[in-house]
Protein backbone atom coordinates (compact mmCIF):
# COMPACT_ATOMS: atom_id res chain seq x y z
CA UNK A 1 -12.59 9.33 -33.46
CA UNK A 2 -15.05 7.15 -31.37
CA UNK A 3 -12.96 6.98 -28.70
CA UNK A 4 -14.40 5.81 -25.52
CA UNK A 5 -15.64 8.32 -23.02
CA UNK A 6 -17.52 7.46 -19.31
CA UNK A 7 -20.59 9.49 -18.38
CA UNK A 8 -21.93 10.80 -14.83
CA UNK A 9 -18.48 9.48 -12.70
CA UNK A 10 -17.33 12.98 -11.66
CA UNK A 11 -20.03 15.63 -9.68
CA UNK A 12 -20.51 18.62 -11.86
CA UNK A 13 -23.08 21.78 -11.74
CA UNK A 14 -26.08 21.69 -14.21
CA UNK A 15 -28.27 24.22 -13.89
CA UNK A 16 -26.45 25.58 -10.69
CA UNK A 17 -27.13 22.26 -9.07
CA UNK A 18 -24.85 19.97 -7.90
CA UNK A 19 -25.34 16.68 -9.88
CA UNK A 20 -23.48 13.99 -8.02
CA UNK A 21 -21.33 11.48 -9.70
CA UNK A 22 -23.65 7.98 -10.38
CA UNK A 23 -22.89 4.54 -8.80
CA UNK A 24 -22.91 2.91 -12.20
CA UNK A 25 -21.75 4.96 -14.87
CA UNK A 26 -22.07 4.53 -18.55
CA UNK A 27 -19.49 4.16 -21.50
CA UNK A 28 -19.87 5.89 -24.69
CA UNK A 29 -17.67 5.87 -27.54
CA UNK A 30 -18.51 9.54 -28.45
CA UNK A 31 -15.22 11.42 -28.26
CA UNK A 32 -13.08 12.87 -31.25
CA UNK A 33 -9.86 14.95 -30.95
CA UNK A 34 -6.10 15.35 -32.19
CA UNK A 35 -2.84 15.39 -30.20
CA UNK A 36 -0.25 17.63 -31.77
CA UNK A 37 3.64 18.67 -30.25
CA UNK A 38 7.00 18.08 -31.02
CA UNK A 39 10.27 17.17 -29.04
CA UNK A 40 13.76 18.42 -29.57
CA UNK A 41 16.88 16.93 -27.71
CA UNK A 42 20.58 18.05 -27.46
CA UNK A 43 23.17 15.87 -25.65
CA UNK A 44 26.52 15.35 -25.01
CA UNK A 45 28.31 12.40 -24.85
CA UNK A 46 32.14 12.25 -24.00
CA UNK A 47 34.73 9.57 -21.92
CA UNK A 48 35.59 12.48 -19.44
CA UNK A 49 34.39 15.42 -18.67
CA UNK A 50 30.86 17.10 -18.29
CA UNK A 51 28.27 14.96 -19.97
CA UNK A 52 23.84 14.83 -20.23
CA UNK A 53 21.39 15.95 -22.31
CA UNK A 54 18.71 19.20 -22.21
CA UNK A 55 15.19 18.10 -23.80
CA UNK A 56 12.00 20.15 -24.45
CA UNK A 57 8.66 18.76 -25.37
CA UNK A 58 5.80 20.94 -26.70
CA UNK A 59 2.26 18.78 -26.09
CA UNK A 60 -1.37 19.53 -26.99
CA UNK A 61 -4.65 17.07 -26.89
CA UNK A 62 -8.07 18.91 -27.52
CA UNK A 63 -11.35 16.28 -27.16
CA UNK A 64 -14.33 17.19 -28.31
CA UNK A 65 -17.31 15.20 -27.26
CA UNK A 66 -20.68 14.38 -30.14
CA UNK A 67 -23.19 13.82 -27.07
CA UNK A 68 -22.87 16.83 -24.92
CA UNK A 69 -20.79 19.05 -27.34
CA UNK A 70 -18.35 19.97 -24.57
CA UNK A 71 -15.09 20.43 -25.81
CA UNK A 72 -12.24 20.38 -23.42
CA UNK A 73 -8.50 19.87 -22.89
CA UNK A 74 -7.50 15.71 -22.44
CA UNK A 75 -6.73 14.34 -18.94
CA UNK A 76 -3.12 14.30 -19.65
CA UNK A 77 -2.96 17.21 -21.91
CA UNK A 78 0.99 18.65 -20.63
CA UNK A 79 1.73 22.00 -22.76
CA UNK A 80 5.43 22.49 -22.09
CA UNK A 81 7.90 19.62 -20.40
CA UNK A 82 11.63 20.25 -19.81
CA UNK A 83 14.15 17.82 -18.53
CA UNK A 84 17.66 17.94 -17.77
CA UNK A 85 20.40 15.59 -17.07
CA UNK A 86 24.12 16.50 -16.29
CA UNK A 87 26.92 13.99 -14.65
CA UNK A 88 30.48 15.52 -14.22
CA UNK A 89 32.90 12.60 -13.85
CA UNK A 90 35.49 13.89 -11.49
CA UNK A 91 37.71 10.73 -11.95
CA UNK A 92 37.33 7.45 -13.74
CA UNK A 93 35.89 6.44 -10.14
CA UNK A 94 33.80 9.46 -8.79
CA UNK A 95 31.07 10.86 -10.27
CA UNK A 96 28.24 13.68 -9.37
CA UNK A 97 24.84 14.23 -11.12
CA UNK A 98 21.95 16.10 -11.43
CA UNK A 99 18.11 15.47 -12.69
CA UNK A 100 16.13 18.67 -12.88
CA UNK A 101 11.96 17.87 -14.58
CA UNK A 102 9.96 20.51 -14.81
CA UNK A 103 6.51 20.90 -16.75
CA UNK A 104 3.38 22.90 -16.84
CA UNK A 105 1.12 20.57 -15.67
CA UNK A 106 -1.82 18.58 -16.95
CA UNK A 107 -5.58 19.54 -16.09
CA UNK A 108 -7.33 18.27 -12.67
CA UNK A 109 -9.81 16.04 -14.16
CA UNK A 110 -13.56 16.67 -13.62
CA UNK A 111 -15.36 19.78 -13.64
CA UNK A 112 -14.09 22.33 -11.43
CA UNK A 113 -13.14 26.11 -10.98
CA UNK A 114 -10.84 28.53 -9.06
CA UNK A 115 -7.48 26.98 -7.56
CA UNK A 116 -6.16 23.29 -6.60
CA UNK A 117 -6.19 25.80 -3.21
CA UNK A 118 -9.27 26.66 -3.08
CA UNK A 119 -11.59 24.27 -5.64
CA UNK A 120 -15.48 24.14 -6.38
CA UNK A 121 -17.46 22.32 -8.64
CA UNK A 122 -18.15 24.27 -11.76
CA UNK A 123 -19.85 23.26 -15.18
CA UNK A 124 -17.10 23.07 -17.14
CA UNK A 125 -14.41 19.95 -17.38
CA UNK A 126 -10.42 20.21 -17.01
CA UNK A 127 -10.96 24.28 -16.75
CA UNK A 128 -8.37 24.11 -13.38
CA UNK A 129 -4.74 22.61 -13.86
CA UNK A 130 -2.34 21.42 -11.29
CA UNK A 131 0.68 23.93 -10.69
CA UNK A 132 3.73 23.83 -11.98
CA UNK A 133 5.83 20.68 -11.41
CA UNK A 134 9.71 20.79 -10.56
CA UNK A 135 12.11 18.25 -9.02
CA UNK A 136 15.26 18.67 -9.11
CA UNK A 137 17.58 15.16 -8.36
CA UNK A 138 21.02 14.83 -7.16
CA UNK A 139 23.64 12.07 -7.06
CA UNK A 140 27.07 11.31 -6.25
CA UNK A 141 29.03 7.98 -7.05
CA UNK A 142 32.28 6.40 -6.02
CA UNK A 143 32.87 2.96 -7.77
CA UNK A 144 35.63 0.22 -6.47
CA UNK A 145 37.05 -2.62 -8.52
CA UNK A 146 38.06 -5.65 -7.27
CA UNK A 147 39.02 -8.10 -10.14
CA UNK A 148 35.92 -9.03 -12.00
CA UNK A 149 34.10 -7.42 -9.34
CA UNK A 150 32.69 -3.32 -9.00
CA UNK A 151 31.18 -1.99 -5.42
CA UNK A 152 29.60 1.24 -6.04
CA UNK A 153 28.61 3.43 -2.91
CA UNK A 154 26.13 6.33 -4.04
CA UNK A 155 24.71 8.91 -1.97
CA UNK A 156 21.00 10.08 -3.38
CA UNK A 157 18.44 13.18 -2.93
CA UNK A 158 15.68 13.35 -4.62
CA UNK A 159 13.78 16.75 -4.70
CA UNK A 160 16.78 18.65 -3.21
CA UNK A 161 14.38 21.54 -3.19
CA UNK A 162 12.04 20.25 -1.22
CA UNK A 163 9.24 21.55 -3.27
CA UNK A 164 5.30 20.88 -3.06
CA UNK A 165 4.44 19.04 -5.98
CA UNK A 166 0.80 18.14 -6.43
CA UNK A 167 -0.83 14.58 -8.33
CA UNK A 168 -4.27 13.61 -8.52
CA UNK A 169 -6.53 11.73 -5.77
CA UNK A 170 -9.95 11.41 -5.16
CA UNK A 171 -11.65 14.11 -3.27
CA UNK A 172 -15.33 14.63 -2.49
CA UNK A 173 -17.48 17.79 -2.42
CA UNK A 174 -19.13 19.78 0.52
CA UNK A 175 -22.60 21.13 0.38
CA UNK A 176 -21.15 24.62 -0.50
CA UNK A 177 -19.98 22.76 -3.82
CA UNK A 178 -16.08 23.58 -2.27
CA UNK A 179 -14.11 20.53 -3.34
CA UNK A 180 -11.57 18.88 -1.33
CA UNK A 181 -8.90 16.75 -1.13
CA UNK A 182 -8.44 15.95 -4.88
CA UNK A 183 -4.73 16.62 -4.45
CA UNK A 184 -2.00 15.11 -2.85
CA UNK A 185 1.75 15.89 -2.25
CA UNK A 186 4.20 13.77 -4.43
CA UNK A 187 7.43 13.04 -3.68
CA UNK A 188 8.64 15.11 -0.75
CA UNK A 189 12.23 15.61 0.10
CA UNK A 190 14.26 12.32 -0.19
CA UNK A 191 17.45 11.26 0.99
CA UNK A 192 18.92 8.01 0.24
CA UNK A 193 22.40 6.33 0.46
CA UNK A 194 23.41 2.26 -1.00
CA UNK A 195 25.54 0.11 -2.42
CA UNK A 196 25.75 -1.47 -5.73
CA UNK A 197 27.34 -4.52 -6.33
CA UNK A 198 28.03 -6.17 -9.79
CA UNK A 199 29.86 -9.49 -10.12
């Protein structure tokens, strides 16, 4: 309860008018809601062998707000998260892994309609959510010993898939009320290769 809210920082439709966000907006403490989910894990762990763990997280936050009476999903409100880790260790040197995250996606915060493809300003807030995310990770590993001394060379991609993952960013809004630019691409396909040394 009372938790702190800002007023008039994102351009929204009242009255099917565009009401642009204020230079100097105001802080209320006029929000009240409940966040409600559960996790469940199941791992593996072993010397040899295929190890990792499989996790699923189930995640709800509702606000709703004494001043306006809008009620609406919270900014990072992410229904349904799933994350995967698996590392077969081919030898007690060599070793190849994988990271797959995937999740539903939390709302685009401010008031908006349609797609993160095609946005407008609307009248109602966090109504549009980003898509899906996915990333998948991999890794292989090939560690040398030399007395009290381990080199580890490791060859890294991350998002394998190459897949378009979308964040947040700050957009601004034609006179059409079309919205644009409040996405941006995440990580895009990465590959990487090192060395690790421990002494």
């Amino acid at each position: 309860t009372d938790i702190l809210r800002v007023y008039n920082s994102e351009p929204k439709l009242v009255n099917n008018k565009l009401v642009a966000a204020a230079l100097l907006p105001v802080w209320r403490n006029t929000l009240a809601g409940s966040s409600r989910g559960a996790e469940f894990l199941l791992q593996r762990k072993a010397a040899t062998g295929l190890v990792g763990w499989v996790s699923y997280s189930y995640g709800h936050t509702r606000y709703d707000d004494a001043l306006t009476h809008e009620a609406y999903d919270g900014d990072f409100d992410q229904r349904h998260t799933v994350n995967v880790f698996l590392e077969a260790r081919l030898s007690y040197r060599t070793a190849i892994s994988a990271k797959v995250r995937a999740g539903s996606s939390p709302p685009l915060p401010g008031y908006f309609k349609g797609t993160t493809d095609s946005l407008f300003v609307s009248d109602i807030r966090n109504q549009v959510r980003l898509p899906q995310y996915l990333r998948v990770d991999a890794r292989a590993n090939r560690t040398f010993t030399y007395n009290k001394r381990r080199l580890t060379l490791f060859m890294e991609v991350i998002n394998l898939t190459g897949r378009r993952n979308l964040g947040w960013a700050e957009g601004s809004v034609r006179s059409n009320f079309q919205a644009v630019n409040y996405t941006e691409k995440l990580i895009p396909f990465l590959p990487s290769i090192g060395i690790l040394i421990e002494f």
